[in-house]
N, C-alpha and C. Protein backbone atom coordinates (compact mmCIF):
# COMPACT_ATOMS: atom_id res chain seq x y z
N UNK A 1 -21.12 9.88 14.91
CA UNK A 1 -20.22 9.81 13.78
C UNK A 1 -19.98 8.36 13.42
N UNK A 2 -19.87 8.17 12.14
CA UNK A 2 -19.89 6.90 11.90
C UNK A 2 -18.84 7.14 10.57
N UNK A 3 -17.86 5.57 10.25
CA UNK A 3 -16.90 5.47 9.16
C UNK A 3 -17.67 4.97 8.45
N UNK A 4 -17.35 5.44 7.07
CA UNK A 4 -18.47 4.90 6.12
C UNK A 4 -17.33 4.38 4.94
N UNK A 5 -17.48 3.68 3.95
CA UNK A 5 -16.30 3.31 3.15
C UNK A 5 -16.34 3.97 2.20
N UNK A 6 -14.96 4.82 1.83
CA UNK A 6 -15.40 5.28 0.40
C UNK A 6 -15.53 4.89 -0.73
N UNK A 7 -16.40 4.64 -1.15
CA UNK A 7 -16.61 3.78 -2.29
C UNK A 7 -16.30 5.10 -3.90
N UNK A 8 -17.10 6.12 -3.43
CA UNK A 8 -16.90 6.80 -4.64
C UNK A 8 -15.52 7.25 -5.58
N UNK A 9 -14.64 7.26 -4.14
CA UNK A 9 -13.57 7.73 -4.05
C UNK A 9 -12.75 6.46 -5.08
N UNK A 10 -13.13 5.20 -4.32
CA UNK A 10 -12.54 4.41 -4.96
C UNK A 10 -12.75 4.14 -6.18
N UNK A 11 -13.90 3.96 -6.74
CA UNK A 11 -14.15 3.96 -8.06
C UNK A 11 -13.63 4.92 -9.03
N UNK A 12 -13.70 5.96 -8.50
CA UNK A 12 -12.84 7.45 -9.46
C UNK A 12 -11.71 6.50 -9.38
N UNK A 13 -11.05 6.55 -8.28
CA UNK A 13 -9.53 6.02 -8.78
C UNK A 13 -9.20 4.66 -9.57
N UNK A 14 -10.21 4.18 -9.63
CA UNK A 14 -9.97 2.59 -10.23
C UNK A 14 -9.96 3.10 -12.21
N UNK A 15 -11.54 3.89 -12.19
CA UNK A 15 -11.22 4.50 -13.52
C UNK A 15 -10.69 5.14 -14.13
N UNK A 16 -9.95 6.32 -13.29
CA UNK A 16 -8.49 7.07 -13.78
C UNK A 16 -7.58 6.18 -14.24
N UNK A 17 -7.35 5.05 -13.51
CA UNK A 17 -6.24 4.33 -13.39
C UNK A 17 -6.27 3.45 -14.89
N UNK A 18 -7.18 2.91 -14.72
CA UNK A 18 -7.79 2.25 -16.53
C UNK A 18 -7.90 3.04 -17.64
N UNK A 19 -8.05 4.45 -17.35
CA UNK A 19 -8.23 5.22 -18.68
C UNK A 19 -6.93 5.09 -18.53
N UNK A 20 -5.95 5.60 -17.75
CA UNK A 20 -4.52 6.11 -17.84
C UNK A 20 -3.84 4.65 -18.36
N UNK A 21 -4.12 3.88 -18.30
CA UNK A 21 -3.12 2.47 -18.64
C UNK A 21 -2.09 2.16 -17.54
N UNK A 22 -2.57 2.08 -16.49
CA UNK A 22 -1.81 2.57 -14.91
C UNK A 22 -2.16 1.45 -14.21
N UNK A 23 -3.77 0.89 -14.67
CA UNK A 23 -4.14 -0.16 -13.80
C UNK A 23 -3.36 -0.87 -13.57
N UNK A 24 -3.28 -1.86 -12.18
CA UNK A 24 -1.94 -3.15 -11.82
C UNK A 24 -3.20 -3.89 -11.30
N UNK A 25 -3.78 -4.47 -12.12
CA UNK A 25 -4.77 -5.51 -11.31
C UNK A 25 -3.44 -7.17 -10.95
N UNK A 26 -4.43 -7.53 -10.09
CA UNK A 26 -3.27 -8.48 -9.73
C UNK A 26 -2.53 -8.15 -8.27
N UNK A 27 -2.61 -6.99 -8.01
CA UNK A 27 -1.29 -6.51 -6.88
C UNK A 27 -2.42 -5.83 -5.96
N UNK A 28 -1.40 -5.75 -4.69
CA UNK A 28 -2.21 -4.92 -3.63
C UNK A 28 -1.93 -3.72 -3.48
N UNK A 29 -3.40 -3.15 -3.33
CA UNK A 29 -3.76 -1.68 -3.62
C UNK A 29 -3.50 -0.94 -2.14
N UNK A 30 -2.82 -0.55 -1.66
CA UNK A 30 -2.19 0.22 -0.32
C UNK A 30 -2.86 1.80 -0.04
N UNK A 31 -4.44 2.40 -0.11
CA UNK A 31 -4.58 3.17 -0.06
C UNK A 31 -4.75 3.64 1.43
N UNK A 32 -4.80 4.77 2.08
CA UNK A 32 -4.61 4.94 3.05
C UNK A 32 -5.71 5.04 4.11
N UNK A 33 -5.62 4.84 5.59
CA UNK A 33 -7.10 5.19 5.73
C UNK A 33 -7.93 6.18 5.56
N UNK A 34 -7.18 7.56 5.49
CA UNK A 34 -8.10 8.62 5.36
C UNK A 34 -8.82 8.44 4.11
N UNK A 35 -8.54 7.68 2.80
CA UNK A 35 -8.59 7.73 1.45
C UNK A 35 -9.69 6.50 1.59
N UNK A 36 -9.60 5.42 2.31
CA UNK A 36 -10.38 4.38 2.22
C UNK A 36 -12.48 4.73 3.39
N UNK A 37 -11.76 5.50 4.49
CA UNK A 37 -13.36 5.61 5.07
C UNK A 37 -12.94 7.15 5.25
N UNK A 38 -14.34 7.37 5.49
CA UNK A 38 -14.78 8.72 5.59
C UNK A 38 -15.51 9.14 6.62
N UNK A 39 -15.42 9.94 7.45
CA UNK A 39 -16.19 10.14 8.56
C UNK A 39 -17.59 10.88 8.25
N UNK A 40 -18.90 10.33 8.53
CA UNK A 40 -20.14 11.08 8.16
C UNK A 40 -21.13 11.10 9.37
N UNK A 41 -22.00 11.63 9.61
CA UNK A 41 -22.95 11.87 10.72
C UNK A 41 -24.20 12.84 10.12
N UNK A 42 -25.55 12.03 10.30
CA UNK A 42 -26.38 12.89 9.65
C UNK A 42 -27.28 12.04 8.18
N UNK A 43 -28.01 12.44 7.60
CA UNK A 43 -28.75 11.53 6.46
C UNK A 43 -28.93 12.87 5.30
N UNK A 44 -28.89 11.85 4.38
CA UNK A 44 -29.35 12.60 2.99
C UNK A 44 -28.51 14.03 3.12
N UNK A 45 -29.21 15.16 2.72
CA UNK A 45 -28.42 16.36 2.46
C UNK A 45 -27.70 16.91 3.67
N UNK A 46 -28.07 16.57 4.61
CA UNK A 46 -27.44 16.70 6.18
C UNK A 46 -26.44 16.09 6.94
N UNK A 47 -25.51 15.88 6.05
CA UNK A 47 -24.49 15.33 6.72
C UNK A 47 -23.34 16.38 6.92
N UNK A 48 -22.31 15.94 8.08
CA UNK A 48 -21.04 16.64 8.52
C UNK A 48 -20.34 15.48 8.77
N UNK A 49 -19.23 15.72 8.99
CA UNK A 49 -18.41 14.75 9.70
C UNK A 49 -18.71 14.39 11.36
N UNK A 50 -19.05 15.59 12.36
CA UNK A 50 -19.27 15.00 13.65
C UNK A 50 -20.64 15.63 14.16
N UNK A 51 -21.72 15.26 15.10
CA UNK A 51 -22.50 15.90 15.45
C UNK A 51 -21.87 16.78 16.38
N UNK A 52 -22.15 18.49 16.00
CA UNK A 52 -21.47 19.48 16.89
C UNK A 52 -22.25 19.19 18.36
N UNK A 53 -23.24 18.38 18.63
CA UNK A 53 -23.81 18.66 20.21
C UNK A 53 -23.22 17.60 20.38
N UNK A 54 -22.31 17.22 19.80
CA UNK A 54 -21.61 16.01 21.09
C UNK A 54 -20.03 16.39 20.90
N UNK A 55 -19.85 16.21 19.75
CA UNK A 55 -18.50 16.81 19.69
C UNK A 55 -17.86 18.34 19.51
N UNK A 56 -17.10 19.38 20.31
CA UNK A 56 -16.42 19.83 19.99
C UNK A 56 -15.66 20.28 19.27
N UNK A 57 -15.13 21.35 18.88
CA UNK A 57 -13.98 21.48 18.09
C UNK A 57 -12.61 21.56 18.58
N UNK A 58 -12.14 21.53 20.18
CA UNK A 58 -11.34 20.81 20.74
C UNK A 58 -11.01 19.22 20.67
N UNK A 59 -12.06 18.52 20.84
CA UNK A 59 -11.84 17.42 20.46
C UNK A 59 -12.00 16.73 19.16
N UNK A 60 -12.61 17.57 18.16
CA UNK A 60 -12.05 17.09 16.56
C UNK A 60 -10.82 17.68 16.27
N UNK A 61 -10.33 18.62 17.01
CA UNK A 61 -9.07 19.12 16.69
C UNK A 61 -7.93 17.62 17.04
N UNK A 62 -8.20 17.04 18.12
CA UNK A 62 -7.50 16.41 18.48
C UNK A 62 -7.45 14.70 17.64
N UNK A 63 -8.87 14.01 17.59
CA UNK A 63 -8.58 13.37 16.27
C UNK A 63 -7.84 13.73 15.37
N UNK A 64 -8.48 14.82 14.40
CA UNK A 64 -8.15 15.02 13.12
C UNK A 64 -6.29 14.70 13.27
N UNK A 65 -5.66 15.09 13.94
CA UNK A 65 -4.45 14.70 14.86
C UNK A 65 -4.06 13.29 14.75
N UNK A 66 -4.88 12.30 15.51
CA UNK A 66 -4.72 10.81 15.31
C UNK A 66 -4.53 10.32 14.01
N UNK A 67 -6.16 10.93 13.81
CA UNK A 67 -6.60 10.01 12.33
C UNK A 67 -4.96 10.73 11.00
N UNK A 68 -4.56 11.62 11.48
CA UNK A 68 -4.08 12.35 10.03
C UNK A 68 -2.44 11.09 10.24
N UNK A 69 -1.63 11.31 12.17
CA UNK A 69 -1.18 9.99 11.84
C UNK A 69 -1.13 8.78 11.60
N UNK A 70 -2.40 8.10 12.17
CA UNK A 70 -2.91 6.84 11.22
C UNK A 70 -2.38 7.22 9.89
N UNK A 71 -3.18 8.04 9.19
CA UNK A 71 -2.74 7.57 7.77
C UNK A 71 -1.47 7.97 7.18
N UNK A 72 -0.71 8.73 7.74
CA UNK A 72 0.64 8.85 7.41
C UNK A 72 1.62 7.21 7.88
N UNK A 73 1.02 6.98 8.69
CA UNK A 73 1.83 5.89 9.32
C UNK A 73 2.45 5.75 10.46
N UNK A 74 2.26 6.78 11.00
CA UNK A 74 3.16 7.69 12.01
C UNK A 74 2.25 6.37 13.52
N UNK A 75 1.68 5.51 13.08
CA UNK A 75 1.34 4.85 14.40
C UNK A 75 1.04 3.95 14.37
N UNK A 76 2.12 2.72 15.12
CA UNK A 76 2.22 1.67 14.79
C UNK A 76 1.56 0.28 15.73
N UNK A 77 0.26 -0.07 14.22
CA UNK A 77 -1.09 -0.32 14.87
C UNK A 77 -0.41 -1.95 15.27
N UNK A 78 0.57 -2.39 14.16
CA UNK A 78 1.62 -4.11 14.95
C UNK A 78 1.26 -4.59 16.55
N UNK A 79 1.84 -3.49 17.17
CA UNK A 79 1.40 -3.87 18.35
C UNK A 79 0.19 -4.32 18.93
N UNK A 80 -1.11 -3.87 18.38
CA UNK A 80 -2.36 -4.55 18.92
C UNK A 80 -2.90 -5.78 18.14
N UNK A 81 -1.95 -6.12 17.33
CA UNK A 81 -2.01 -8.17 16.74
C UNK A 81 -2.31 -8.90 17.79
């Protein structure tokens, strides 16, 4: 499994934001991590998020867990500065 950046994601939102008259260029853009990378594993039409022969669904249960408080905020990364 590998984080990949979302780029597509971002671009939709950059152009919503410009059609809408919403854009704030100039300022910092605070999107979250789930919103910024994406978890992928696999090439071309074959991708998933984890390879099932290594990972589990016990243990993506338990990420999906982490990663969902990462991006809520719920874990406070300060401490490893």
């Amino acid at each position: 499994t590998s984080f990949v950046m979302n780029l597509r994601w971002m671009v939709n939102e950059l152009g919503h934001s410009v059609a809408a008259g919403t854009f704030a260029g100039g300022t910092e853009w605070s999107p979250t991590v789930k919103q910024l990378w994406v978890l992928t594993y696999g090439t071309g039409d074959q991708t998933t998020e984890f390879n099932s022969r290594l990972v589990d669904d016990q243990v993506k249960e338990k990420f999906a867990v982490v990663f969902d408080d990462l991006a809520a905020g719920k874990i406070d990364l300060n401490q490893y500065k």
